[in-house]
Protein backbone atom coordinates (compact mmCIF):
# COMPACT_ATOMS: atom_id res chain seq x y z
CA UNK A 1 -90.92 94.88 -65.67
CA UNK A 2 -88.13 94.03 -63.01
CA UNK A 3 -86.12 92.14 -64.88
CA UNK A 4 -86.23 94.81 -67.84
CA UNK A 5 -85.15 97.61 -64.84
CA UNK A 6 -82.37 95.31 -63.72
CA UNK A 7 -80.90 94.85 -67.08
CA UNK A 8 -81.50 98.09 -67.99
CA UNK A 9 -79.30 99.10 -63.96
CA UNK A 10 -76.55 96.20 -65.70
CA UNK A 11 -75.77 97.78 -68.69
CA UNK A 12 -75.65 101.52 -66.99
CA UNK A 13 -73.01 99.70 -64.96
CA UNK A 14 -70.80 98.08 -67.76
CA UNK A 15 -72.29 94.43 -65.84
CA UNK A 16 -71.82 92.74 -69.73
CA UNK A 17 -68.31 94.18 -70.45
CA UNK A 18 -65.49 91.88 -70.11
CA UNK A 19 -63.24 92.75 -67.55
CA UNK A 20 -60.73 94.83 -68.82
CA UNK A 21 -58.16 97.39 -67.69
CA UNK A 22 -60.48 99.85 -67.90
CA UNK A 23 -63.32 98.23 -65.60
CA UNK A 24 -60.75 97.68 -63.32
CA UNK A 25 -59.86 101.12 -62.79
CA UNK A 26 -63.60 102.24 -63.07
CA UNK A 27 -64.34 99.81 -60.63
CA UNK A 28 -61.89 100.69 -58.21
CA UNK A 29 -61.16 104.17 -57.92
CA UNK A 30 -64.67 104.90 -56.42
CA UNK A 31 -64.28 102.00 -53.84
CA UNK A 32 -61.31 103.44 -53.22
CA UNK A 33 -62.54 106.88 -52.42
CA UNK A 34 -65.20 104.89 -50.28
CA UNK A 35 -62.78 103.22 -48.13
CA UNK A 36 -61.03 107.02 -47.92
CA UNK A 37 -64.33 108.49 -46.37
CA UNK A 38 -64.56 105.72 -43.69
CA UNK A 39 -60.50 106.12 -43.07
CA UNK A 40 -61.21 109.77 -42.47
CA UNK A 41 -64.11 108.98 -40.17
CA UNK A 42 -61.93 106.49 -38.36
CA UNK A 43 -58.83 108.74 -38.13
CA UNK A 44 -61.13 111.89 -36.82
CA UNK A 45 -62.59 109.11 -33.77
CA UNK A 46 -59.18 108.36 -33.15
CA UNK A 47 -58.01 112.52 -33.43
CA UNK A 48 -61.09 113.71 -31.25
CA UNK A 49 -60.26 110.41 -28.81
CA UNK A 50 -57.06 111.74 -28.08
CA UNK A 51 -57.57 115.27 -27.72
CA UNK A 52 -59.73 113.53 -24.55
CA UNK A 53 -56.87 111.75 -23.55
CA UNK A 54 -54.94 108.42 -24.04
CA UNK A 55 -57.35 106.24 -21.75
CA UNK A 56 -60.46 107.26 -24.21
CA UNK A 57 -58.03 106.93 -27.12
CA UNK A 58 -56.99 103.15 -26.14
CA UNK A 59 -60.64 102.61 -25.08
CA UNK A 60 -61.85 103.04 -28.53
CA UNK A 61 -58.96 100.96 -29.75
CA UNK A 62 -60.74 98.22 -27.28
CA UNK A 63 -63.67 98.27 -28.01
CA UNK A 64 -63.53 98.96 -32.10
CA UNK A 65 -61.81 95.32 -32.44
CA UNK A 66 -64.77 94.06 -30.08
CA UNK A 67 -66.83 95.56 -32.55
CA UNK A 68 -65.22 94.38 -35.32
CA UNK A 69 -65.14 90.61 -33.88
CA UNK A 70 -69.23 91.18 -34.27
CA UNK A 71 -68.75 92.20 -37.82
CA UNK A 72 -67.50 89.02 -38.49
CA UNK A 73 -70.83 87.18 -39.46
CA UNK A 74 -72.10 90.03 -41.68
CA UNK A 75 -68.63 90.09 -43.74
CA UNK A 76 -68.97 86.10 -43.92
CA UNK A 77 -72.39 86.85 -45.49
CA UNK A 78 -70.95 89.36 -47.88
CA UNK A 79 -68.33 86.91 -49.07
CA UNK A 80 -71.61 84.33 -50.25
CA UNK A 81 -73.03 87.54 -51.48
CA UNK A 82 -70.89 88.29 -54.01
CA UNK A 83 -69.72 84.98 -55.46
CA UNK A 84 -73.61 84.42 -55.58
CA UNK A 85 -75.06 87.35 -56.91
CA UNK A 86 -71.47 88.04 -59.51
CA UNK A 87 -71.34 84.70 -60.58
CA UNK A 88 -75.39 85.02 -60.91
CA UNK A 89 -75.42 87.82 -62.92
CA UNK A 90 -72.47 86.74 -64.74
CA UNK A 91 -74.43 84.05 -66.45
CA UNK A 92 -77.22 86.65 -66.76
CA UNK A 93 -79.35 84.97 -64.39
CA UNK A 94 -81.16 88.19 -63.07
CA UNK A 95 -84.18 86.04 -61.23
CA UNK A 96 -81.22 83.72 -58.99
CA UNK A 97 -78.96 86.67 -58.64
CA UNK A 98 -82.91 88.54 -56.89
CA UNK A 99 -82.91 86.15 -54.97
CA UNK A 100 -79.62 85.77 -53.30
CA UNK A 101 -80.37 89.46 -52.47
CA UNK A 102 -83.01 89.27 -50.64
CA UNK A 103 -82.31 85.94 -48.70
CA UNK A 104 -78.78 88.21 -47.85
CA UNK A 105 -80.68 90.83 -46.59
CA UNK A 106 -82.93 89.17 -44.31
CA UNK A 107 -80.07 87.06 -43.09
CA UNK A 108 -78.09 89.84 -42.02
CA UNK A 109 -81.24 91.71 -40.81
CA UNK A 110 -81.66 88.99 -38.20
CA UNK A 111 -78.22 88.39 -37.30
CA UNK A 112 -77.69 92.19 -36.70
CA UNK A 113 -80.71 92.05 -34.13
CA UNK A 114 -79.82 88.91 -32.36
CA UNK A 115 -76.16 90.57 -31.73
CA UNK A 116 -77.51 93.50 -30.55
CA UNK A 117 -79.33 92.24 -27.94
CA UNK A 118 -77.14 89.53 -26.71
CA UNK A 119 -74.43 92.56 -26.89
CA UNK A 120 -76.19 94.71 -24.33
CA UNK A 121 -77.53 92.00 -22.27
CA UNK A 122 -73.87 90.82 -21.73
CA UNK A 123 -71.97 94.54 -21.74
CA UNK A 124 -70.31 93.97 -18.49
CA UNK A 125 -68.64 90.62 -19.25
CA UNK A 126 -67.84 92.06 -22.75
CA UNK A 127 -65.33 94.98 -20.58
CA UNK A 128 -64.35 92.42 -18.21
CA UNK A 129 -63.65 90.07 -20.53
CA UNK A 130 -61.54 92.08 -22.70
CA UNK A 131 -59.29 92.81 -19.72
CA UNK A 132 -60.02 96.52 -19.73
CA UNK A 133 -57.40 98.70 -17.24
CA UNK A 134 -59.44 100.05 -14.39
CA UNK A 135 -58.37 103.70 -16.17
CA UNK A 136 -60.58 102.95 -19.13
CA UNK A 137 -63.59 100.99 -17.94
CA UNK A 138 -65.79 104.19 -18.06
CA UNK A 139 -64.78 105.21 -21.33
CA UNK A 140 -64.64 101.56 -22.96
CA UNK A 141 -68.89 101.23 -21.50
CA UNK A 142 -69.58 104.02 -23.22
CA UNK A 143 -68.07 103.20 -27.13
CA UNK A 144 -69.04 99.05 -26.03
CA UNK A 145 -72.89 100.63 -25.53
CA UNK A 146 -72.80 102.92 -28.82
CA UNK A 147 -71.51 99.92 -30.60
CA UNK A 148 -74.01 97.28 -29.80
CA UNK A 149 -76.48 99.69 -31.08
CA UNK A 150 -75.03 100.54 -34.05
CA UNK A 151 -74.73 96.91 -35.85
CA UNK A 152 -78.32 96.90 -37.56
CA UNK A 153 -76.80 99.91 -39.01
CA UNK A 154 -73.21 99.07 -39.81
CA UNK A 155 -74.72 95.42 -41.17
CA UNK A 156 -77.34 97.47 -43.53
CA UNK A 157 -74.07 99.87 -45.02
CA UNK A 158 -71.86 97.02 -45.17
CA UNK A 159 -74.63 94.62 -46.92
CA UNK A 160 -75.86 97.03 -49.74
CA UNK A 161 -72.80 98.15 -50.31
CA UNK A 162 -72.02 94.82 -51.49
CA UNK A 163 -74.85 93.73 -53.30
CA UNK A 164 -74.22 96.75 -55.42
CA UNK A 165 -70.83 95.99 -55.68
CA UNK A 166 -71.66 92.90 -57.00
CA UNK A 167 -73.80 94.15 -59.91
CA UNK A 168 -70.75 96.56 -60.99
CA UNK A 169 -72.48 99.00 -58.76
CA UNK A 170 -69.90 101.41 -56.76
CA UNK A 171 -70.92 104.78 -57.02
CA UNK A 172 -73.79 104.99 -54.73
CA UNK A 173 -71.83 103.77 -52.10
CA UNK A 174 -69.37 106.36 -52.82
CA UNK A 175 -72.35 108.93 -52.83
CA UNK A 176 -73.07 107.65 -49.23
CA UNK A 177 -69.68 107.21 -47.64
CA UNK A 178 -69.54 110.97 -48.20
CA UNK A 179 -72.52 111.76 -46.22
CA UNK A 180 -72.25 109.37 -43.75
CA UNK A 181 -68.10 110.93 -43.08
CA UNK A 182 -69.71 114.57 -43.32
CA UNK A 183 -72.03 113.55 -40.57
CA UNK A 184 -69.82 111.69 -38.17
CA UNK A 185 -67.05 114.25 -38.52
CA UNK A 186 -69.11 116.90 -37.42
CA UNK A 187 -71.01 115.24 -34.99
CA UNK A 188 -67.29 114.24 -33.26
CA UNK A 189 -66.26 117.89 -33.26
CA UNK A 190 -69.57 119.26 -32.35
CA UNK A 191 -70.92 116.89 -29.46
CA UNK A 192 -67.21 115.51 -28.63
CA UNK A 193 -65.44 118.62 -28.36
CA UNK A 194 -68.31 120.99 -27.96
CA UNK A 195 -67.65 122.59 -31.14
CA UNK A 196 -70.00 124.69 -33.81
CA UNK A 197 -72.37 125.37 -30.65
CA UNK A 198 -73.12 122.02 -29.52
CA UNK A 199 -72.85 120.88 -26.08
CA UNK A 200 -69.74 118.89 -25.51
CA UNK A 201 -70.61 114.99 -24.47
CA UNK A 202 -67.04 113.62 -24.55
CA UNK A 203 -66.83 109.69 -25.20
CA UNK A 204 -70.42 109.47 -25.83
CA UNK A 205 -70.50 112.08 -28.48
CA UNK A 206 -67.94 110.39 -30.61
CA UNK A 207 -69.81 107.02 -29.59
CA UNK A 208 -73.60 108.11 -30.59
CA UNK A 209 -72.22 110.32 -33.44
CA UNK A 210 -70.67 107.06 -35.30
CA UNK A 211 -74.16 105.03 -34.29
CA UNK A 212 -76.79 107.76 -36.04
CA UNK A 213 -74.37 108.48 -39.25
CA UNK A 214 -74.30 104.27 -39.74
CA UNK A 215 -77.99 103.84 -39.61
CA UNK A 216 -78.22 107.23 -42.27
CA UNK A 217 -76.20 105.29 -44.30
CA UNK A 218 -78.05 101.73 -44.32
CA UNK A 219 -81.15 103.33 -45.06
CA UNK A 220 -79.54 105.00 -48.11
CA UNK A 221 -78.26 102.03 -49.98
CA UNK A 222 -80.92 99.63 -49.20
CA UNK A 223 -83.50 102.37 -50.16
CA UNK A 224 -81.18 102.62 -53.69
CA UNK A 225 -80.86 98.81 -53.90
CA UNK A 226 -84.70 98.17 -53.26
CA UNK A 227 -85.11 101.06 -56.16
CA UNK A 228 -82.73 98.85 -58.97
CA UNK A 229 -84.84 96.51 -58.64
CA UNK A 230 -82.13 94.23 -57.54
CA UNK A 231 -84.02 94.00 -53.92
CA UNK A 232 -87.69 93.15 -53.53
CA UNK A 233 -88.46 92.56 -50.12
CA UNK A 234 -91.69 90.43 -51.14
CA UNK A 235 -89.93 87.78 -53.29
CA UNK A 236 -90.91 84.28 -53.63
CA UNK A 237 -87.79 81.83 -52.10
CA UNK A 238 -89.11 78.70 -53.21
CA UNK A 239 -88.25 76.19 -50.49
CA UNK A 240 -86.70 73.79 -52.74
CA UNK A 241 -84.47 76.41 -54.24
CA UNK A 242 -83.55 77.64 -50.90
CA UNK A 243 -82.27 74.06 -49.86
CA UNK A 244 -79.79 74.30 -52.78
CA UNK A 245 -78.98 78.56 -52.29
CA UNK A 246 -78.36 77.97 -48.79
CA UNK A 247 -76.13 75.41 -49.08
CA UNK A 248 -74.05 77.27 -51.35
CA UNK A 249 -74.01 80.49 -49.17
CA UNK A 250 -73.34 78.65 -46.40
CA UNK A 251 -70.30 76.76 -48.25
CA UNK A 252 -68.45 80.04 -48.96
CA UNK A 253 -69.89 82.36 -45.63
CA UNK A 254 -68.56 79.66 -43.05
CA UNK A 255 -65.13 79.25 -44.52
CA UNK A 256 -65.14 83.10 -44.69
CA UNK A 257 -66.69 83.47 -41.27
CA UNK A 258 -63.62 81.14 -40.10
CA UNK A 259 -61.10 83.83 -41.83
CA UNK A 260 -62.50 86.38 -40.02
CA UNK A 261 -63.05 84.79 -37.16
CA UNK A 262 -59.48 84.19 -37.07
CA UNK A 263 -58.10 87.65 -38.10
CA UNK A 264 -59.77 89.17 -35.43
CA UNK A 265 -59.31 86.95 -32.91
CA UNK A 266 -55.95 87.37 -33.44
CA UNK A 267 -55.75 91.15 -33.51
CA UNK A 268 -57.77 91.02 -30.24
CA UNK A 269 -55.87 88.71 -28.59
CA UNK A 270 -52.77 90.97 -29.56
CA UNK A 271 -54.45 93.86 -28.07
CA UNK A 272 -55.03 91.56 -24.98
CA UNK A 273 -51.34 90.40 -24.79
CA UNK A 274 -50.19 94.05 -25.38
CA UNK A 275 -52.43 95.14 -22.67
CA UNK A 276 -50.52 92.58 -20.35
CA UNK A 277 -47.28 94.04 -21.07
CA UNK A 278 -45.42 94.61 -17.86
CA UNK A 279 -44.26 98.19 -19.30
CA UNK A 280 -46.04 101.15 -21.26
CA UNK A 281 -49.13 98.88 -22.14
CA UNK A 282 -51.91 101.58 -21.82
CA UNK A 283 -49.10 103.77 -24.54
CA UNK A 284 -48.91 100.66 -26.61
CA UNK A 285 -52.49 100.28 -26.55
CA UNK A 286 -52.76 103.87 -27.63
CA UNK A 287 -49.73 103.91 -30.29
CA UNK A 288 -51.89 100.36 -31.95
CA UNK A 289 -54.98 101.98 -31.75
CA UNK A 290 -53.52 105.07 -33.54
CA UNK A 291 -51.16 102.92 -35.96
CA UNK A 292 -54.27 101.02 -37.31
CA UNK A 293 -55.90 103.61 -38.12
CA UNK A 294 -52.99 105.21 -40.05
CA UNK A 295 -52.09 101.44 -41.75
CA UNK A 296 -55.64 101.66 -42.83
CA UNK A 297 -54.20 104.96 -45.38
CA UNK A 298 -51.55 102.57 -46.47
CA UNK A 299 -53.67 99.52 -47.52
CA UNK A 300 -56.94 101.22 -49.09
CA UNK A 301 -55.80 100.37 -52.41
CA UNK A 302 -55.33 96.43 -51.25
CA UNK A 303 -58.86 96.61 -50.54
CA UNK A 304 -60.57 98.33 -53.04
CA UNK A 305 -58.22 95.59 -55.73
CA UNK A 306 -60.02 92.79 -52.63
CA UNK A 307 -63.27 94.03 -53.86
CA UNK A 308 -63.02 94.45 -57.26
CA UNK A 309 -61.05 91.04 -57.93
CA UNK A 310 -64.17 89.33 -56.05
CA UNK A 311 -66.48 91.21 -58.09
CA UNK A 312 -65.07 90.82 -61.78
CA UNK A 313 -63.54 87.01 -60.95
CA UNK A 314 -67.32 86.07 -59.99
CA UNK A 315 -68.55 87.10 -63.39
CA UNK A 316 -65.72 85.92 -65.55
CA UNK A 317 -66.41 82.18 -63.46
CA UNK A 318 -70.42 82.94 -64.11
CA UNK A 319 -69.48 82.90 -68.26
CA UNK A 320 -67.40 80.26 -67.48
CA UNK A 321 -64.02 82.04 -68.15
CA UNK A 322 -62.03 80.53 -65.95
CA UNK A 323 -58.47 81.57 -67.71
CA UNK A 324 -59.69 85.09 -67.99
CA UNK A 325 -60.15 84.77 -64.12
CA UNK A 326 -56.75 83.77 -63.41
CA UNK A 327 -56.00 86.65 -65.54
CA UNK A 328 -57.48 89.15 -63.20
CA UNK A 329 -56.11 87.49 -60.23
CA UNK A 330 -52.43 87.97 -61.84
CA UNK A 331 -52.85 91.59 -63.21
CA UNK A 332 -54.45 92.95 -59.92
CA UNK A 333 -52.10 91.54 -57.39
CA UNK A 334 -49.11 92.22 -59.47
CA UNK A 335 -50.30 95.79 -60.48
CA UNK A 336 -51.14 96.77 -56.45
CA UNK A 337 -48.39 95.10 -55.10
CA UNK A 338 -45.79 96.99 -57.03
CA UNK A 339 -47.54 100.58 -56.84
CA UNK A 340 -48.17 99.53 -52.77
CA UNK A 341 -44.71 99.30 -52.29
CA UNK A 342 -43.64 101.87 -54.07
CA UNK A 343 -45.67 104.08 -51.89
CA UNK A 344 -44.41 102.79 -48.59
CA UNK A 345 -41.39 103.56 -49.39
CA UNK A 346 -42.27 107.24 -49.42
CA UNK A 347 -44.60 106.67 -46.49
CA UNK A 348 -41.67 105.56 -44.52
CA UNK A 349 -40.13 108.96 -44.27
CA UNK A 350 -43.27 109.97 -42.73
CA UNK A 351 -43.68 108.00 -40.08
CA UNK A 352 -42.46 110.23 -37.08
CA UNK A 353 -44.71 113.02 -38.73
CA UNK A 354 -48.26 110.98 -38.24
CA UNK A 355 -47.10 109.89 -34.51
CA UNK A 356 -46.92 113.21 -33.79
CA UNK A 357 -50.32 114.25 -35.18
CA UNK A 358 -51.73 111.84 -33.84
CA UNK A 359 -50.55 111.67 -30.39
CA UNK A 360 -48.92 114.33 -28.13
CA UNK A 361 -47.59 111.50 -25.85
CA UNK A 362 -44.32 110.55 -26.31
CA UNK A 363 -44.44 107.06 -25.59
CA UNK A 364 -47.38 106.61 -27.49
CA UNK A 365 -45.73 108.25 -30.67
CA UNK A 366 -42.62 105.92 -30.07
CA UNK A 367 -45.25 102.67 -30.52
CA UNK A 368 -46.70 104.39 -33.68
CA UNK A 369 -43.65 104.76 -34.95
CA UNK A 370 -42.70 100.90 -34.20
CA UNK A 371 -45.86 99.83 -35.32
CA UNK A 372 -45.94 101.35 -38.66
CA UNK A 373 -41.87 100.52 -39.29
CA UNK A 374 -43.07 96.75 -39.36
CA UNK A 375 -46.08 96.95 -40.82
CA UNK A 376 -44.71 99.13 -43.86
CA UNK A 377 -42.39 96.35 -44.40
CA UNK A 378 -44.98 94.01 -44.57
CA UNK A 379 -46.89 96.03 -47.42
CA UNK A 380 -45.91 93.55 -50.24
CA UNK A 381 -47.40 90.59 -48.33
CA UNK A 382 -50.55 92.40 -47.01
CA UNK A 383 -51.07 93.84 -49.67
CA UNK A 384 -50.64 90.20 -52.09
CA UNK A 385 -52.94 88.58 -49.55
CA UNK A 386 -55.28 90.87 -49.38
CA UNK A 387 -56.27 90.85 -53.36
CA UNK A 388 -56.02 87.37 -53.33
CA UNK A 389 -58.52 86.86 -50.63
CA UNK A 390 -61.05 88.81 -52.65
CA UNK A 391 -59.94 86.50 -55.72
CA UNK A 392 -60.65 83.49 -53.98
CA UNK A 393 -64.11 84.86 -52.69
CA UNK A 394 -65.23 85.83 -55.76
CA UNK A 395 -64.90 82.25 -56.78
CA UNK A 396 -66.40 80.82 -53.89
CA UNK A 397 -63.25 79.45 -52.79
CA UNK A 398 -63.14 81.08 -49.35
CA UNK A 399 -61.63 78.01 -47.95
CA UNK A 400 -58.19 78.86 -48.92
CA UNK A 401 -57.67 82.43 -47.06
CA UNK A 402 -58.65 81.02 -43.99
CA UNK A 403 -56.36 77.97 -43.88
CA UNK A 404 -53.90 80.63 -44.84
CA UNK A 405 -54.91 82.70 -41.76
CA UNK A 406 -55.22 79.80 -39.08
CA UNK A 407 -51.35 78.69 -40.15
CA UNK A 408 -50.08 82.31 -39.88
CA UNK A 409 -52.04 83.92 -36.80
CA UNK A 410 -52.69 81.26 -34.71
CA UNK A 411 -48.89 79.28 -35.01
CA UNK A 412 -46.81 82.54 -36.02
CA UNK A 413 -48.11 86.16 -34.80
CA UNK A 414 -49.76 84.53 -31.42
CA UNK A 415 -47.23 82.18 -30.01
CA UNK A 416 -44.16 84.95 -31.85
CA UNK A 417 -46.37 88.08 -29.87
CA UNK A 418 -46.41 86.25 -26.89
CA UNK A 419 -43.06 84.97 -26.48
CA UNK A 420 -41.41 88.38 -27.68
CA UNK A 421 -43.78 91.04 -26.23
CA UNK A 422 -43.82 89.60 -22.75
CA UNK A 423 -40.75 88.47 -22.12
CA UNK A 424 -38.39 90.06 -24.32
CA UNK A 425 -38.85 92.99 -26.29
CA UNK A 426 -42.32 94.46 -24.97
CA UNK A 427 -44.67 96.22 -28.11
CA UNK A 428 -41.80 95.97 -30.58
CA UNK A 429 -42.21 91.91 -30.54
CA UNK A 430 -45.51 92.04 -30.52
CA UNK A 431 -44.96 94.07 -33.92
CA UNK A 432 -42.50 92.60 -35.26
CA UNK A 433 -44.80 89.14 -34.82
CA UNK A 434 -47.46 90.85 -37.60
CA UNK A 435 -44.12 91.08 -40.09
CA UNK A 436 -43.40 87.24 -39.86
CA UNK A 437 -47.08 86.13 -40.09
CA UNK A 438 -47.84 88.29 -43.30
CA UNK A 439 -44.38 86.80 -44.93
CA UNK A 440 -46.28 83.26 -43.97
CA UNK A 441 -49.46 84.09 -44.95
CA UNK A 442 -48.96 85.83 -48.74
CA UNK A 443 -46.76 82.55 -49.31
CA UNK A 444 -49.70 79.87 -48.61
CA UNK A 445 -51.85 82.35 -50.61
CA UNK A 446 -49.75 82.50 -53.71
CA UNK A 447 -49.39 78.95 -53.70
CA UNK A 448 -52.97 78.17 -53.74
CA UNK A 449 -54.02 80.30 -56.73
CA UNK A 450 -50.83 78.91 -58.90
CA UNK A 451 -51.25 75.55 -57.95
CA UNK A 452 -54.93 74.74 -56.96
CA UNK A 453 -58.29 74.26 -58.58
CA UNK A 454 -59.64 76.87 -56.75
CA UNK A 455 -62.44 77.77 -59.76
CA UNK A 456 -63.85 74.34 -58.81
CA UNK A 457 -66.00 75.78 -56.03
CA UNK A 458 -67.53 78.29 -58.29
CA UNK A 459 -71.48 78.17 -58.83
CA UNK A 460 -71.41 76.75 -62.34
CA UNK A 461 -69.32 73.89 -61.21
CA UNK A 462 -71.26 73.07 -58.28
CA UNK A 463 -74.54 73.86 -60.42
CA UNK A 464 -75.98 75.60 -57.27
């Protein structure tokens, strides 16, 4: 009776259809509009953060690339997620692909926990660590608090969201994202600003605001993935079977945990480096916080192609199509990277008009600005790494973005940031550092998915 609901949930979701054009663009747009609920909700933290002033602003900056460096292990599961469970279902192996699920979901249960508690056991050496400004310590405790909290949550949205994804699945999510915006938004207004009646909590209204709206969310999609049929909490994981699964998870979530680990590293040591700037570091701080948020606009796209290209080159390897794969690869990076561009050329006009919105400091506006004139130049190759990172986790080959992020970040944008920022040209080398490393990083990329077996590491080949 499962299986027959789970095949009946595949072909509702075009999971049989060969990847065309046309799945492509069904597949995308509504990850797409996802990724546009949760920019909105991150641009209206950011808004409210500022109306409080430029120390809360940076503060949330701080502490959101804190949060993100505890993200890290639940997007290194969701890479082993979806070659699994796509490559699974690919070959129409609906009991494996259960499976994977619900080892996933326990994983990341656990994980999530651990974190948390380690997270507020440790919440002083987390601020002191990050070499929070004396201005912002009270502000940064607040968001660092909220945020431990809030990973059971965030880990839930972020896990079923995948898992869906990986059945052809994006709608829900979609569905969700909505609600989940609708409630943060007002809850930032409300108990931030003291709008619509509420009382007015500052910090820790934006804070608790994002914290309740996450855990909304996770119980929403794992409620819809337990009702698929995809997710049953009380499946047998045969221990012999788990030897092999694990292994294979493992083989594509520690590669990916090592690309994340490294992004965000990086980005946090940049935020440390530009917080030791001997001039206009807490503006800098501000005008990163503020420019991330607004980059985030520019590659959406990038990531909804990421997520798609790991979804539909996991099923074309699980047939054993491994030219069609390549196919995808080709069409999606070519396809974004030349409608990306195209549109930051028309974002660059623009630039001094977001600074402005979204700070009324004029220092602060001056590092948007420089911020986002680097990083729009840098669309092609952000963009062209981007999709091909979610190409090469699709097929398990998770190996290859994060050499491709070690040789970039850690001996380009690091040393580059370092050299530049504090010695020579303050926040514009430290920006100008993310231009070099993403020209660096697209070309390792490229050259591993023209000239590579990469669809060796799939699940068929291994015969995981």
């Amino acid at each position: 009776m499962r299986q027959l609901r789970i095949r009946q949930f595949a072909a509702r979701t075009g999971l049989s259809d060969k990847a065309s054009l046309r799945s492509i663009y069904s597949m995308t747009w509504p990850q797409l509009c996802t990724l546009i609920t949760y920019c909105i909700l991150g641009f209206t933290d950011v808004w409210v953060a500022g109306v409080l002033g430029t120390d809360v602003q940076a503060s949330i900056g701080l502490i959101t690339q804190c949060h993100v460096m505890l993200m890290i292990v639940c997007w290194s599961m969701d890479s082993g997620a979806i070659a699994s469970v796509s490559q699974s279902l690919g070959a129409n192996r609906i009991v494996r692909a259960r499976r994977y699920v619900a080892a996933t979901i326990w994983m990341m249960l656990c994980a999530a926990l651990i974190q948390t508690f380690l997270g507020i056991a440790f919440q002083d050496a987390i601020i002191a660590g990050l070499g929070t400004p004396p201005s912002m310590h009270e502000a940064a405790s607040v968001f660092l608090c909220a945020a431990m909290w809030a990973l059971p949550g965030h880990y839930g949205m972020t896990v079923a969201t995948a898992l869906l994804r990986s059945s052809k699945s994006v709608m829900p999510a979609l569905y969700v994202g909505i609600l989940v915006c609708v409630l943060n938004v007002i809850g930032d207004f409300g108990f931030g600003l003291g709008l619509f009646g509420f009382p007015a909590f500052g910090p820790g209204g934006i804070a608790w605001s994002t914290t309740a709206s996450a855990f909304i969310g996770a119980i929403c999609l794992l409620s819809y993935l337990k009702h698929t049929g995809l997710w049953e909490p009380t499946i047998s994981l045969p221990r012999r079977w788990l030897s092999v699964a694990l292994r294979y998870l493992f083989s594509v979530s520690i590669p990916a945990c090592g690309t994340s680990l490294l992004w965000n590293t990086g980005y946090l040591l940049i935020f440390m480096i530009t917080a030791a700037l001997p001039e206009h570091s807490v503006s800098a701080l501000a005008g990163m916080t503020a420019g991330l948020r607004i980059e985030s606009i520019l590659f959406m796209p990038a990531n909804a192609g990421n997520m798609t290209a790991a979804v539909l080159v996991g099923h074309a390897l699980g047939r054993r199509d491994y030219q069609g794969a390549m196919r995808i690869a080709l069409s999606i990076v070519l396809t974004l990277c030349t409608a990306m561009t195209a549109f930051g050329v028309i974002f660059w006009f623009f630039r001094d008009f977001f600074a402005e919105l979204m700070s009324s400091d004029i220092e602060t506006q001056r590092a948007i600005v420089s911020y986002l004139t680097y990083n729009i130049l840098a669309i092609p190759f952000t963009v062209g790494t981007v999709t091909l990172a979610g190409v090469f986790n699709g097929a398990g080959a998770s190996v290859y973005p994060m050499r491709a992020f070690f040789l970039s970040i850690w001996c380009v944008r690091l040393p580059v940031a370092a050299v530049l920022g504090l010695y020579f040209w303050g926040y514009e080398g430290v920006f100008f550092s993310m231009l070099i490393s993403q020209m660096v990083q697209f070309s390792f990329v490229l050259w591993a998915l023209l000239k590579c077996n990469w669809s060796r590491y799939s699940m068929r080949a291994k015969r995981a």
